[in-house]
PDB file of N, CA and C in Angstrom:
ATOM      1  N   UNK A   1      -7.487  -4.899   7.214  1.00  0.00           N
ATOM      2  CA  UNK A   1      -7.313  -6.321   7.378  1.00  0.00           C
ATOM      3  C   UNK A   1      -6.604  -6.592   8.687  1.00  0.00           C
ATOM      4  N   UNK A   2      -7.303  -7.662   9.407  1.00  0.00           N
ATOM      5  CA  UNK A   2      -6.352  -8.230  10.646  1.00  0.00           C
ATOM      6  C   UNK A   2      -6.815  -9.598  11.078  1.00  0.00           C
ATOM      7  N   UNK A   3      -6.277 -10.268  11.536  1.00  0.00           N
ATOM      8  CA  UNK A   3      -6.149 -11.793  11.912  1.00  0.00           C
ATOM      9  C   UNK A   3      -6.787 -11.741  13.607  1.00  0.00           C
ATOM     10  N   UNK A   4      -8.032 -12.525  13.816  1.00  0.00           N
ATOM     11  CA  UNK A   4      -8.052 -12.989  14.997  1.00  0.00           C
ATOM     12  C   UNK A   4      -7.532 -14.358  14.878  1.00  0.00           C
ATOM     13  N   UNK A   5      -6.783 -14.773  16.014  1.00  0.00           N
ATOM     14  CA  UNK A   5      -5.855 -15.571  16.366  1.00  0.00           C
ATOM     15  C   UNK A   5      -6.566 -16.346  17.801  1.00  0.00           C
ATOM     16  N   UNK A   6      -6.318 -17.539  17.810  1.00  0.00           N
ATOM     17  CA  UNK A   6      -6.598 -18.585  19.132  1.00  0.00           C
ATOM     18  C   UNK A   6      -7.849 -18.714  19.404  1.00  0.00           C
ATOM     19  N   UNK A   7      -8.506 -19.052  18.045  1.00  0.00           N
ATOM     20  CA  UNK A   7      -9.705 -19.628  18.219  1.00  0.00           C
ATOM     21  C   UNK A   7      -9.552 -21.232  18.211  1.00  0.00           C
ATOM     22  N   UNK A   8     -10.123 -21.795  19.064  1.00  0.00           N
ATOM     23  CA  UNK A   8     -10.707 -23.325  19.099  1.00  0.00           C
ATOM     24  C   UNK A   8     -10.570 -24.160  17.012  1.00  0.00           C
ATOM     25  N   UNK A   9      -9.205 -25.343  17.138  1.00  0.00           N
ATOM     26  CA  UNK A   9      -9.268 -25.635  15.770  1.00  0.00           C
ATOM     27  C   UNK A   9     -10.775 -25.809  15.438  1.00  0.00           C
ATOM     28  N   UNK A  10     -11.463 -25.857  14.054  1.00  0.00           N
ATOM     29  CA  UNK A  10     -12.300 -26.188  13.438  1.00  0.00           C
ATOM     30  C   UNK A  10     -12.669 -25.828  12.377  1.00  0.00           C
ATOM     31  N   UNK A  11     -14.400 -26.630  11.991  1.00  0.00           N
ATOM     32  CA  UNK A  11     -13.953 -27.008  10.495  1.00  0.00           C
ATOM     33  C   UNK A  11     -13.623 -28.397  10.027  1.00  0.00           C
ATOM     34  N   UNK A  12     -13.578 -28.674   8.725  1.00  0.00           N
ATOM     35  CA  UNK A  12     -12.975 -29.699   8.288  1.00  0.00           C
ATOM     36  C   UNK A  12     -11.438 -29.888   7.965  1.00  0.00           C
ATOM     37  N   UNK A  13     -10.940 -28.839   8.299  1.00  0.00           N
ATOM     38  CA  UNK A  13      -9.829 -27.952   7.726  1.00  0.00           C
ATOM     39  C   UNK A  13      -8.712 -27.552   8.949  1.00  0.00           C
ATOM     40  N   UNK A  14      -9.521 -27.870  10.307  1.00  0.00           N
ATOM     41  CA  UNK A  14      -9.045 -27.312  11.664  1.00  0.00           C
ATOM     42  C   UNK A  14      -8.236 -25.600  11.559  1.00  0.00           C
ATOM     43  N   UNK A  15      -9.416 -25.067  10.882  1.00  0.00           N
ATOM     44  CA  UNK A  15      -9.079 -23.462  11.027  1.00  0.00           C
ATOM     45  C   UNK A  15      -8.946 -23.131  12.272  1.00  0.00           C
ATOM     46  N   UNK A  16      -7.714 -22.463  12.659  1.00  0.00           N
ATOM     47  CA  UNK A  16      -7.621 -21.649  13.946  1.00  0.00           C
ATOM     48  C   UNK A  16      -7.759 -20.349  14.203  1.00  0.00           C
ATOM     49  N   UNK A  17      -7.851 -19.557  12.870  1.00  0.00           N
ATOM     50  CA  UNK A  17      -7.747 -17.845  13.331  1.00  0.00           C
ATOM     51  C   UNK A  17      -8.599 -17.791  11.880  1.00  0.00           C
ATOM     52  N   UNK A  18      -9.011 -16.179  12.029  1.00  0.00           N
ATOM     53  CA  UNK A  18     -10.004 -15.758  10.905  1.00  0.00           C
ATOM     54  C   UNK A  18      -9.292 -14.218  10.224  1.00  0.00           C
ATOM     55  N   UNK A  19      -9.344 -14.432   9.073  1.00  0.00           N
ATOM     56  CA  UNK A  19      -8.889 -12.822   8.422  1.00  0.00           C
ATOM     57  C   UNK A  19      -9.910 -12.431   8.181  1.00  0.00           C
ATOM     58  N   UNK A  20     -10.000 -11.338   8.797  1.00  0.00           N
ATOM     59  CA  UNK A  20     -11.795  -9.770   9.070  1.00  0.00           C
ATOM     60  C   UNK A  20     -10.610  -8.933   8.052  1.00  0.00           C
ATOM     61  N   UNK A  21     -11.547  -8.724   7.136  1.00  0.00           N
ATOM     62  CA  UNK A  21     -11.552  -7.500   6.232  1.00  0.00           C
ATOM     63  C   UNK A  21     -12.728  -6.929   5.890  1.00  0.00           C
ATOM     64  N   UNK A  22     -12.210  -5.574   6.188  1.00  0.00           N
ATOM     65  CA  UNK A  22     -13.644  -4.567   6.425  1.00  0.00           C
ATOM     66  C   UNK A  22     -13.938  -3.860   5.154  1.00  0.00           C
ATOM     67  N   UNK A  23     -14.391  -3.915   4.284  1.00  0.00           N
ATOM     68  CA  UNK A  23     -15.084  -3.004   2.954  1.00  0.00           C
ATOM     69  C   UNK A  23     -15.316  -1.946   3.564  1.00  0.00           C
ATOM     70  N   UNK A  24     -14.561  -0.826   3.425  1.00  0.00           N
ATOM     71  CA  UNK A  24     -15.218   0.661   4.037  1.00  0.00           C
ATOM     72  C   UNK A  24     -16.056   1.458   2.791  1.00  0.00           C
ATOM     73  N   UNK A  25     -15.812   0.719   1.607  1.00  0.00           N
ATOM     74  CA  UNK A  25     -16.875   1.306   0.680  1.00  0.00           C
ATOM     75  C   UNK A  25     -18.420   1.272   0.897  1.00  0.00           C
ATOM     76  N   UNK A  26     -18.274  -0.045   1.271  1.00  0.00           N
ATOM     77  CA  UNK A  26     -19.894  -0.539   1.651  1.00  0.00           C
ATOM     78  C   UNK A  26     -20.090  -1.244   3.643  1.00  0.00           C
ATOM     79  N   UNK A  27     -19.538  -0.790   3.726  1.00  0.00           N
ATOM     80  CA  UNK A  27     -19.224  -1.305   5.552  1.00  0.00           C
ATOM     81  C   UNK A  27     -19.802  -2.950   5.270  1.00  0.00           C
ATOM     82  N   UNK A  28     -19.186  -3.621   4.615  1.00  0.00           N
ATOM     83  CA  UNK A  28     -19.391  -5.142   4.541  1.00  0.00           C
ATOM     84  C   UNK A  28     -17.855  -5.866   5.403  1.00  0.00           C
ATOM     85  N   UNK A  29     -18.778  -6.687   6.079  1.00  0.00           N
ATOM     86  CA  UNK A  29     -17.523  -7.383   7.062  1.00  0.00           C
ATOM     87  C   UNK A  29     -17.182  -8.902   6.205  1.00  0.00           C
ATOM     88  N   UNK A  30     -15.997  -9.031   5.938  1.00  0.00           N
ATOM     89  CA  UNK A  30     -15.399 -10.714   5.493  1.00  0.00           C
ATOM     90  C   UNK A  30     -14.804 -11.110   6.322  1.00  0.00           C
ATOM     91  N   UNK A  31     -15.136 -12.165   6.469  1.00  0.00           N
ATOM     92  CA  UNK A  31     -14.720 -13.096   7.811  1.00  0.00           C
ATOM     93  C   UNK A  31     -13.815 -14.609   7.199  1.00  0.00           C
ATOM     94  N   UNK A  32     -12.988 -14.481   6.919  1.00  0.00           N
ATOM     95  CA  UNK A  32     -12.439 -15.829   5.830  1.00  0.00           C
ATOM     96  C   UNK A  32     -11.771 -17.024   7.118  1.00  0.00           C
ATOM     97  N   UNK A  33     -12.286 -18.121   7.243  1.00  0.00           N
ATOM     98  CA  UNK A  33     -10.998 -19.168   8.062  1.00  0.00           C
ATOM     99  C   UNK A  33      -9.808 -19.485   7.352  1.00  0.00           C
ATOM    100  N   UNK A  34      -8.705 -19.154   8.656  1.00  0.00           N
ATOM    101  CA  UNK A  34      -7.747 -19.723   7.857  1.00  0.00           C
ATOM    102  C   UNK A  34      -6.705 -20.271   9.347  1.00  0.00           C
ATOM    103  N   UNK A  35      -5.832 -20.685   8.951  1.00  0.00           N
ATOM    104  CA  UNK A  35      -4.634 -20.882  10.109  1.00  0.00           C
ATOM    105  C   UNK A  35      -3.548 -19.993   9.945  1.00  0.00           C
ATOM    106  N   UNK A  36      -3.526 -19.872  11.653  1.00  0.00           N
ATOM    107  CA  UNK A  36      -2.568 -19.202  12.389  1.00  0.00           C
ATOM    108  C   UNK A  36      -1.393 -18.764  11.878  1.00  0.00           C
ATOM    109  N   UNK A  37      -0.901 -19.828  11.321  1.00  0.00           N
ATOM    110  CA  UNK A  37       0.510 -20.079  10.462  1.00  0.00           C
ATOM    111  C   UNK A  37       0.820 -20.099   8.994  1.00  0.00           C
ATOM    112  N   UNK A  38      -0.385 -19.678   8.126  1.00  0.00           N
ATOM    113  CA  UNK A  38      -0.674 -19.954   6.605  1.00  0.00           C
ATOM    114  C   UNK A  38       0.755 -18.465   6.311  1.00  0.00           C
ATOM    115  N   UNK A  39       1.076 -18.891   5.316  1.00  0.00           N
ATOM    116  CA  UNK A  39       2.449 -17.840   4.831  1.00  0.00           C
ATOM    117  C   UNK A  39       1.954 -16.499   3.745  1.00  0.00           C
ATOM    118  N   UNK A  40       2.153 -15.965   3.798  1.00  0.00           N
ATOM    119  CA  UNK A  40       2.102 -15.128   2.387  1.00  0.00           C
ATOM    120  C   UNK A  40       1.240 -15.236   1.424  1.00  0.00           C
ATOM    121  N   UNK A  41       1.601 -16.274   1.043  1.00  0.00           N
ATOM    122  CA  UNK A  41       0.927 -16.838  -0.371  1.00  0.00           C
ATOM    123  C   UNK A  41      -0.191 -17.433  -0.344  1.00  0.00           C
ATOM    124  N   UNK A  42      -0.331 -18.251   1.020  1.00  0.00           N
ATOM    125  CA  UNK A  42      -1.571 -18.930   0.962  1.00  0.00           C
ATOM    126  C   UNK A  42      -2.738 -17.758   1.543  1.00  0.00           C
ATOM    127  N   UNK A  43      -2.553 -16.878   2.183  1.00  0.00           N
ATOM    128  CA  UNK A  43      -3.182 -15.288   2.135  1.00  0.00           C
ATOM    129  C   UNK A  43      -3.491 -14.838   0.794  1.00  0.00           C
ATOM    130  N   UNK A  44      -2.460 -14.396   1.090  1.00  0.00           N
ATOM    131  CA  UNK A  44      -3.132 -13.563  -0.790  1.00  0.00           C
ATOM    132  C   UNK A  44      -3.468 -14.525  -1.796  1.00  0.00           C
ATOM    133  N   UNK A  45      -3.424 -15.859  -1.349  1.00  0.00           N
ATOM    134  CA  UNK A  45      -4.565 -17.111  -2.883  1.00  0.00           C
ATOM    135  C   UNK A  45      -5.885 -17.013  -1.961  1.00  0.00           C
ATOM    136  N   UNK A  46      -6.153 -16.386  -0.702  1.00  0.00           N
ATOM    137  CA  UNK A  46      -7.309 -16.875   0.070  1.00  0.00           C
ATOM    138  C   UNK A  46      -7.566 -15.745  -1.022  1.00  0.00           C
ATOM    139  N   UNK A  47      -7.581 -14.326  -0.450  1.00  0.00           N
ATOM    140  CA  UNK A  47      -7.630 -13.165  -0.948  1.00  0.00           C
ATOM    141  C   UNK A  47      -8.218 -13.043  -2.303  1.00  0.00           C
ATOM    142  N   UNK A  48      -7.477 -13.603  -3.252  1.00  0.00           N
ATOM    143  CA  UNK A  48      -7.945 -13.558  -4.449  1.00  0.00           C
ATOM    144  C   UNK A  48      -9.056 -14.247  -4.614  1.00  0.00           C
ATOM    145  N   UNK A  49      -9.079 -15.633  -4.007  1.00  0.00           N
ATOM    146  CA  UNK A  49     -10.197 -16.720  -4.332  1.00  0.00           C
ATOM    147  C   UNK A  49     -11.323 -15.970  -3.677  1.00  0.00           C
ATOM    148  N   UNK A  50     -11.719 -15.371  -2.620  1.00  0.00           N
ATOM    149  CA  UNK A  50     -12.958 -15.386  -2.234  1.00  0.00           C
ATOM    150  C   UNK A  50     -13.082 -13.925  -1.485  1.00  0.00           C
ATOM    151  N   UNK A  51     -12.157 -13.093  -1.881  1.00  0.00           N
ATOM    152  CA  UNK A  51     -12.270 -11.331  -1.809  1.00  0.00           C
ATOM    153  C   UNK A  51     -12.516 -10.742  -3.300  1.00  0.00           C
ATOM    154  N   UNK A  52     -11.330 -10.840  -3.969  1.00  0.00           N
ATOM    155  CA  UNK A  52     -10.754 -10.166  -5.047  1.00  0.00           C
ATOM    156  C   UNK A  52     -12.158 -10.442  -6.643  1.00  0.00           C
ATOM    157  N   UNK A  53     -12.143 -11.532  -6.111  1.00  0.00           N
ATOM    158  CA  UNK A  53     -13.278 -12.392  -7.340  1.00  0.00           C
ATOM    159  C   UNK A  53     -14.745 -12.101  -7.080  1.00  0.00           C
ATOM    160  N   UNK A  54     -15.066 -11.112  -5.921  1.00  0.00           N
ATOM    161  CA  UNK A  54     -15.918 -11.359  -5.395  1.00  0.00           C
ATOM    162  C   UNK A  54     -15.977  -9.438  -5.589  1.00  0.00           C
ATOM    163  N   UNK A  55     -15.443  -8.660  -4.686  1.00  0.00           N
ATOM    164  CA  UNK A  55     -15.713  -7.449  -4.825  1.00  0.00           C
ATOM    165  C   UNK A  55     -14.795  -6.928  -5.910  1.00  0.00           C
ATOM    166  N   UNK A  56     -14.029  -7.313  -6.818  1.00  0.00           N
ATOM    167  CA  UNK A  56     -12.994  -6.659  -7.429  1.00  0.00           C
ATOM    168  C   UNK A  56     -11.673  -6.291  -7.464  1.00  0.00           C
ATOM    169  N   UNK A  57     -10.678  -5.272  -7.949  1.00  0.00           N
ATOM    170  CA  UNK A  57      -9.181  -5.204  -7.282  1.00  0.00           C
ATOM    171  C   UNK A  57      -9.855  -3.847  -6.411  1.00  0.00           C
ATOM    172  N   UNK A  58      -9.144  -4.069  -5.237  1.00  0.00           N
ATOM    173  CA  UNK A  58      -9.211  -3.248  -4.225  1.00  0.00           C
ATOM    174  C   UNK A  58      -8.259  -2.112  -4.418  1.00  0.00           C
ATOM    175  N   UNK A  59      -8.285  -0.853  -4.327  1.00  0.00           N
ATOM    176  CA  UNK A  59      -7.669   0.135  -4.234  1.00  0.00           C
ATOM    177  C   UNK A  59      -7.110   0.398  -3.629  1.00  0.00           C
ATOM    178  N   UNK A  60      -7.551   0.430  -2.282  1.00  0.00           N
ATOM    179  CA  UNK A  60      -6.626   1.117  -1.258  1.00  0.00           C
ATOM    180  C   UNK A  60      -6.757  -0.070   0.282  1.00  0.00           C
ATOM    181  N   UNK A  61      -5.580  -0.912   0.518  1.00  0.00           N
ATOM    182  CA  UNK A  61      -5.974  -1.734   1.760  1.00  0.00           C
ATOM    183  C   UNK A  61      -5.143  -1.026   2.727  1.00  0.00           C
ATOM    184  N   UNK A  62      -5.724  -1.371   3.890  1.00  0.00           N
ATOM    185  CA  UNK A  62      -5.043  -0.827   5.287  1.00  0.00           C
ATOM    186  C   UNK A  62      -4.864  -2.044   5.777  1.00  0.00           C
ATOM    187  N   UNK A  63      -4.071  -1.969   6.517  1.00  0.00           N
ATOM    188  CA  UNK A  63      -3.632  -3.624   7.040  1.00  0.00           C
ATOM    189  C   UNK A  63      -2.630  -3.049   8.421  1.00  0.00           C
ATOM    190  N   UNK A  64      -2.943  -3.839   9.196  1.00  0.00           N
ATOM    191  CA  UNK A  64      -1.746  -3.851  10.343  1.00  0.00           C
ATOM    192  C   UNK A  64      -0.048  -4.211   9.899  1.00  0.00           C
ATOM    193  N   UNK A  65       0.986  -4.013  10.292  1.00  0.00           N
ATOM    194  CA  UNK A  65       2.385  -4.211   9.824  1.00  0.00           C
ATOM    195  C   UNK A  65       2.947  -5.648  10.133  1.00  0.00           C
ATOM    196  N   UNK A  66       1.553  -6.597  10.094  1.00  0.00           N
ATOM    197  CA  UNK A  66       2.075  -8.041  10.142  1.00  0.00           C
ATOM    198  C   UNK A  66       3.126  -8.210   8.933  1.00  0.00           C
ATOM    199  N   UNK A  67       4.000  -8.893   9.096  1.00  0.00           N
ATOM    200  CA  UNK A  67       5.213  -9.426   8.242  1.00  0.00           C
ATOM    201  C   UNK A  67       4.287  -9.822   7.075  1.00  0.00           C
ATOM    202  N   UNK A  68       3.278 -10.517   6.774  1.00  0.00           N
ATOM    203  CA  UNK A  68       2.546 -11.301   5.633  1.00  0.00           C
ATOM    204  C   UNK A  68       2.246 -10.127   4.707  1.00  0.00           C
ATOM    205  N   UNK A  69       1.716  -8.735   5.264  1.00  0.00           N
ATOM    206  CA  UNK A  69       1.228  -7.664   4.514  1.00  0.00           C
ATOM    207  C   UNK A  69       2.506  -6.843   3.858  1.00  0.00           C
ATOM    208  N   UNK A  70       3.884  -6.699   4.402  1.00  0.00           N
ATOM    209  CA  UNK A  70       4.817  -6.324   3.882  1.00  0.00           C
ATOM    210  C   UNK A  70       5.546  -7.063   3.384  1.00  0.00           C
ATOM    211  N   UNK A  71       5.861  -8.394   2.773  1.00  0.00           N
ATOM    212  CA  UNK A  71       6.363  -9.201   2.128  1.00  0.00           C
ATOM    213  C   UNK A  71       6.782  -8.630   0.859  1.00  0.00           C
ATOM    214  N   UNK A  72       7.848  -9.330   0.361  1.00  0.00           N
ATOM    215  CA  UNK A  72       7.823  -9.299  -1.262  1.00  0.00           C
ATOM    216  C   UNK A  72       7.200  -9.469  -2.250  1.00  0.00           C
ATOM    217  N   UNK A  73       6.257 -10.600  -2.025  1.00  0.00           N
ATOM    218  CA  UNK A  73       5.027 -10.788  -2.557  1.00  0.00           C
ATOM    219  C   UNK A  73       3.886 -10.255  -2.157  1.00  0.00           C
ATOM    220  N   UNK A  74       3.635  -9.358  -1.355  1.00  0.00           N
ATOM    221  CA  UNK A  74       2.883  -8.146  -1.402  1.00  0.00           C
ATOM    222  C   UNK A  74       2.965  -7.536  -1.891  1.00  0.00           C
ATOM    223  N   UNK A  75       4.675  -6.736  -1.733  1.00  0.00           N
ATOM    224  CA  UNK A  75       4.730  -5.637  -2.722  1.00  0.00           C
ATOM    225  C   UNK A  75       4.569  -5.649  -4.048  1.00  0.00           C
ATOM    226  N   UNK A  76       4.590  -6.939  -4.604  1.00  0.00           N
ATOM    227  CA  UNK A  76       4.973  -7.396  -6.128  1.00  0.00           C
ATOM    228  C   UNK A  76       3.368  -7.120  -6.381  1.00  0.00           C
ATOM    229  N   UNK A  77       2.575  -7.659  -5.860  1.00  0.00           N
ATOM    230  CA  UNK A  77       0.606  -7.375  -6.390  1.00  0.00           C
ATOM    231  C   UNK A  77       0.711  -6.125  -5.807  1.00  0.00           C
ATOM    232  N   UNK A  78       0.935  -5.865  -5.087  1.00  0.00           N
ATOM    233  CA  UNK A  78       0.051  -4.054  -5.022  1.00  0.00           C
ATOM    234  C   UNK A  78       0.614  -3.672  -6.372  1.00  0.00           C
ATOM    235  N   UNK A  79       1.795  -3.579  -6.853  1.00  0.00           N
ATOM    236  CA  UNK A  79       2.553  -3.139  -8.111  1.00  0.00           C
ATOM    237  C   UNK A  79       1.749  -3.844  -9.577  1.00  0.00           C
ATOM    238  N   UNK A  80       1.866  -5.066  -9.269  1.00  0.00           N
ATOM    239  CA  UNK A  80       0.696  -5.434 -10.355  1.00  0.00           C
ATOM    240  C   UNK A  80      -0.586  -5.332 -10.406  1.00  0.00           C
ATOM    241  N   UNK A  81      -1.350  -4.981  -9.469  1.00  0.00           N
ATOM    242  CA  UNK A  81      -2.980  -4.372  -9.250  1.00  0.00           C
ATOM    243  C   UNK A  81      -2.742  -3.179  -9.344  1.00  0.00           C
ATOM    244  N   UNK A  82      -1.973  -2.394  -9.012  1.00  0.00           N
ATOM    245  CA  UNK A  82      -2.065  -0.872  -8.979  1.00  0.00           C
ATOM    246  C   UNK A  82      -2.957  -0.316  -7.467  1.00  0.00           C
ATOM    247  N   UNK A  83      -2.880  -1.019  -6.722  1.00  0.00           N
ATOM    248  CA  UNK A  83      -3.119  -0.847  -5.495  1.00  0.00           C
ATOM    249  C   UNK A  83      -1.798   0.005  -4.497  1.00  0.00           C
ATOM    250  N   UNK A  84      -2.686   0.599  -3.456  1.00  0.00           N
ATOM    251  CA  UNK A  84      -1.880   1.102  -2.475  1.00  0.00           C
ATOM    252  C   UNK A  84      -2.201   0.790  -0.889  1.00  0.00           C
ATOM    253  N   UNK A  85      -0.933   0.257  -0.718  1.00  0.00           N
ATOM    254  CA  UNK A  85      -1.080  -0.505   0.821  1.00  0.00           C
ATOM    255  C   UNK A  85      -0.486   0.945   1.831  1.00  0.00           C
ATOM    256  N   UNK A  86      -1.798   0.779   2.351  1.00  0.00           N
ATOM    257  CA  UNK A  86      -1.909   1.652   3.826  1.00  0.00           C
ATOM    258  C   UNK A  86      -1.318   1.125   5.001  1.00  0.00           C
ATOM    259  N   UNK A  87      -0.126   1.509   5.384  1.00  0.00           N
ATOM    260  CA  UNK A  87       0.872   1.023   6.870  1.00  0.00           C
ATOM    261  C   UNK A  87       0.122   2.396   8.071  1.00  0.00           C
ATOM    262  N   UNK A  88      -0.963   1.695   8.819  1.00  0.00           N
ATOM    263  CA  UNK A  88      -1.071   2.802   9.774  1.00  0.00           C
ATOM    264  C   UNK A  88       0.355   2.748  10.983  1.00  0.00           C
ATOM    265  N   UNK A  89       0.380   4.218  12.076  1.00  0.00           N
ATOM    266  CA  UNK A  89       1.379   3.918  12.728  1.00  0.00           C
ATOM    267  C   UNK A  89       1.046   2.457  13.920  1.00  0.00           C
ATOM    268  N   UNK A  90       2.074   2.283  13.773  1.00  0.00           N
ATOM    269  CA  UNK A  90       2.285   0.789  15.162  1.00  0.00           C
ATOM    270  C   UNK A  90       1.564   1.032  16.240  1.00  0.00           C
ATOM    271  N   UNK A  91       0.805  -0.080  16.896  1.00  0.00           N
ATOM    272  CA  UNK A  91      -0.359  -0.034  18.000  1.00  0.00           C
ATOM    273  C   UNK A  91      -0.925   1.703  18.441  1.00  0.00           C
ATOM    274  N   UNK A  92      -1.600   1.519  16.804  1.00  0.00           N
ATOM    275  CA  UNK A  92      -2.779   2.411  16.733  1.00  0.00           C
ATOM    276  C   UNK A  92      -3.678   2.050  16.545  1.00  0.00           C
ATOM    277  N   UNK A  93      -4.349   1.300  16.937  1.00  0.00           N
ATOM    278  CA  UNK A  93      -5.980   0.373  16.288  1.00  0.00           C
ATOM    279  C   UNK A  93      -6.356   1.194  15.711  1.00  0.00           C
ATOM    280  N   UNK A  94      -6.779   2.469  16.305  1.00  0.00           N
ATOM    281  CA  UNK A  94      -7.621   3.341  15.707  1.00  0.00           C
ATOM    282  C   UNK A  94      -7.602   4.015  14.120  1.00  0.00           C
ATOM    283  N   UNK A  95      -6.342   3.463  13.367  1.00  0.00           N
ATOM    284  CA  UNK A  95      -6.197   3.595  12.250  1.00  0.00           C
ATOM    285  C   UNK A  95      -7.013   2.598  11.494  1.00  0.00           C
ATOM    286  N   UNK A  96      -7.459   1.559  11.677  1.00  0.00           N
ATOM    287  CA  UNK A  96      -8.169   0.429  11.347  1.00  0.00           C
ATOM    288  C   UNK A  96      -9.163   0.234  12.150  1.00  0.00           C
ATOM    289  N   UNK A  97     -10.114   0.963  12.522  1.00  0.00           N
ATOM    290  CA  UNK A  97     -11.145   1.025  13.430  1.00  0.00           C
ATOM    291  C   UNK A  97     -12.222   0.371  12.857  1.00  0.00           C
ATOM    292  N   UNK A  98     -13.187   0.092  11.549  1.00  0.00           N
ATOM    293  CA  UNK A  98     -13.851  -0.576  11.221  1.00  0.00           C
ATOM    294  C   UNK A  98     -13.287  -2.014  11.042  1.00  0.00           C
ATOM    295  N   UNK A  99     -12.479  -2.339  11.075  1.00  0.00           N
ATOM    296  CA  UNK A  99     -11.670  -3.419  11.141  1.00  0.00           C
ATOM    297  C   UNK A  99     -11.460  -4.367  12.499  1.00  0.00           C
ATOM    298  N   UNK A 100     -11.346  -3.368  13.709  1.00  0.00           N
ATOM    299  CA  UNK A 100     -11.534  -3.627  14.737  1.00  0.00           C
ATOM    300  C   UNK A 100     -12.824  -3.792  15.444  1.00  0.00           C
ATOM    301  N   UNK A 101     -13.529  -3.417  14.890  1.00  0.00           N
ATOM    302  CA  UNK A 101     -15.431  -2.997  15.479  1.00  0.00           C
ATOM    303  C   UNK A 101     -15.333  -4.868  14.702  1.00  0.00           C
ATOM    304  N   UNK A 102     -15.039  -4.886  13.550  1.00  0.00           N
ATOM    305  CA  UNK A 102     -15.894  -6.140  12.848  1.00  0.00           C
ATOM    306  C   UNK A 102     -15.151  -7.019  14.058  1.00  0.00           C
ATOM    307  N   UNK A 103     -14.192  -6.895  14.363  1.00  0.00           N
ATOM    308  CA  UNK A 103     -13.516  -8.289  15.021  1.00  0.00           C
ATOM    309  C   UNK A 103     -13.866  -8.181  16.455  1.00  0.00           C
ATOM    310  N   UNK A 104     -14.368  -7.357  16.922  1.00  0.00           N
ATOM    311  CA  UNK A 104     -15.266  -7.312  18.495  1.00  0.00           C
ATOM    312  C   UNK A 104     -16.591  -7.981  18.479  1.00  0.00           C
ATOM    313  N   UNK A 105     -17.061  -7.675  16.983  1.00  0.00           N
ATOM    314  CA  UNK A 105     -18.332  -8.135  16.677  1.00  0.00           C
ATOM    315  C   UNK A 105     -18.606  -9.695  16.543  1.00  0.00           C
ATOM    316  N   UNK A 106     -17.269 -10.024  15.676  1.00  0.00           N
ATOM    317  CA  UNK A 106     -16.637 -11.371  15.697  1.00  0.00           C
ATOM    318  C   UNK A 106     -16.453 -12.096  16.849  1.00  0.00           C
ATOM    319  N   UNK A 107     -15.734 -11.793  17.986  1.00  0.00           N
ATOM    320  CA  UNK A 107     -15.831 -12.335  18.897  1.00  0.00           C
ATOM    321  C   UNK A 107     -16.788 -12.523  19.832  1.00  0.00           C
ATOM    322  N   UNK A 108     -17.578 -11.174  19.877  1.00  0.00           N
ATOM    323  CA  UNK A 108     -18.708 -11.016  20.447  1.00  0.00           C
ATOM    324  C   UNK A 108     -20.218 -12.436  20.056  1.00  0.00           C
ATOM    325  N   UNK A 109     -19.657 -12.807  18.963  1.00  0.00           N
ATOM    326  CA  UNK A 109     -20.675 -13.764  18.381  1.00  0.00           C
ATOM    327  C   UNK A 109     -19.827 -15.312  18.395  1.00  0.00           C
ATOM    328  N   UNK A 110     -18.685 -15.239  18.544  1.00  0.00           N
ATOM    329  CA  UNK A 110     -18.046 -16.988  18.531  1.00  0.00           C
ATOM    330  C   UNK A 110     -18.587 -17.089  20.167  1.00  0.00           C
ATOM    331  N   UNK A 111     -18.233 -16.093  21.013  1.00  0.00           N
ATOM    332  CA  UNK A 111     -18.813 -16.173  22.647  1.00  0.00           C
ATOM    333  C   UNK A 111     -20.011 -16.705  22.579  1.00  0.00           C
ATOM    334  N   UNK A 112     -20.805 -16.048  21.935  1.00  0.00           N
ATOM    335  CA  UNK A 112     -22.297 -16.220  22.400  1.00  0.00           C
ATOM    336  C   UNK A 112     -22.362 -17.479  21.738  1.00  0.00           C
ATOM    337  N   UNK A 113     -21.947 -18.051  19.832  1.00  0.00           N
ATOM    338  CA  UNK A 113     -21.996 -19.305  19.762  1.00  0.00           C
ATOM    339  C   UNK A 113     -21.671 -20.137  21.186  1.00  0.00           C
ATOM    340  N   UNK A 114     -21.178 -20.135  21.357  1.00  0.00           N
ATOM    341  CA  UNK A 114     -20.013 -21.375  22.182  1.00  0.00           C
ATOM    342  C   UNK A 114     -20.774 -21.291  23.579  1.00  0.00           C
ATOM    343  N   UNK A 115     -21.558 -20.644  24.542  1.00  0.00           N
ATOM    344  CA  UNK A 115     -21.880 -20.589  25.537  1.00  0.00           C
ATOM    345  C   UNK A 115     -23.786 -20.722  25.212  1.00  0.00           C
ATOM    346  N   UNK A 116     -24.040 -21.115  23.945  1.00  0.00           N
ATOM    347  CA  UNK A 116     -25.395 -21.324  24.112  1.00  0.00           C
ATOM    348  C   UNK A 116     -24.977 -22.983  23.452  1.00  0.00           C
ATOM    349  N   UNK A 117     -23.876 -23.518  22.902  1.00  0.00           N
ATOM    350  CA  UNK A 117     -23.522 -24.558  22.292  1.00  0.00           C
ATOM    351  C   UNK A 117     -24.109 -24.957  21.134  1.00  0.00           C
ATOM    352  N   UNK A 118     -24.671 -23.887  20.367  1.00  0.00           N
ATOM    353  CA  UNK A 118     -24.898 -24.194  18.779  1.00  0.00           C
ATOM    354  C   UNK A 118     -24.029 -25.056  17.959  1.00  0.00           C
TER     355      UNK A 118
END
């Protein structure tokens, strides 16, 4: 899981950034809008509403060491899912590399939106 950040507001909703979570079970990319600034909670209610309900409880997440992924209320659901949160080391992309491919891919396609003006 990781947040692209400083995208153009939009939407009805004026989403500014997108959470890419990469399914490495099935190399499926989720692309969820959300804002820049959403806390904890409103993450993990995205999470549940339109990940969790959708592929199941996740086993094992990798996530970058954003403050939102180590929270108290993180730790409290991994403990109640029985999940285990993966801390790769600090500016290693390469620990989250399908994660990173989806969000090149991601950008690679808001560009091309935006410069053909779809």
């Amino acid at each position: 899981m990781d947040w692209v950040t400083g995208l153009p507001p939009g939407g009805d909703r004026s989403y500014n950034a997108c959470l890419v979570i990469a399914d490495i079970a099935c190399k499926t990319p989720i692309f969820l809008p959300c804002h820049k600034d959403d806390t904890a909670m409103v993450t993990d209610l995205l999470i549940c509403d339109r990940v969790i309900s959708w592929t199941g409880i996740l086993t094992n997440i990798i996530s970058n060491r954003d403050p939102k992924f180590i929270s108290a209320l993180w730790t409290n659901l991994h403990k109640l899912f029985g999940t285990k949160l993966s801390l790769p080391t600090a500016y290693h992309p390469q620990a989250e590399r399908l994660a990173e491919r989806m969000i090149q891919t991601l950008k690679d396609m808001v560009r091309r939106f935006c410069a053909y003006g779809l």
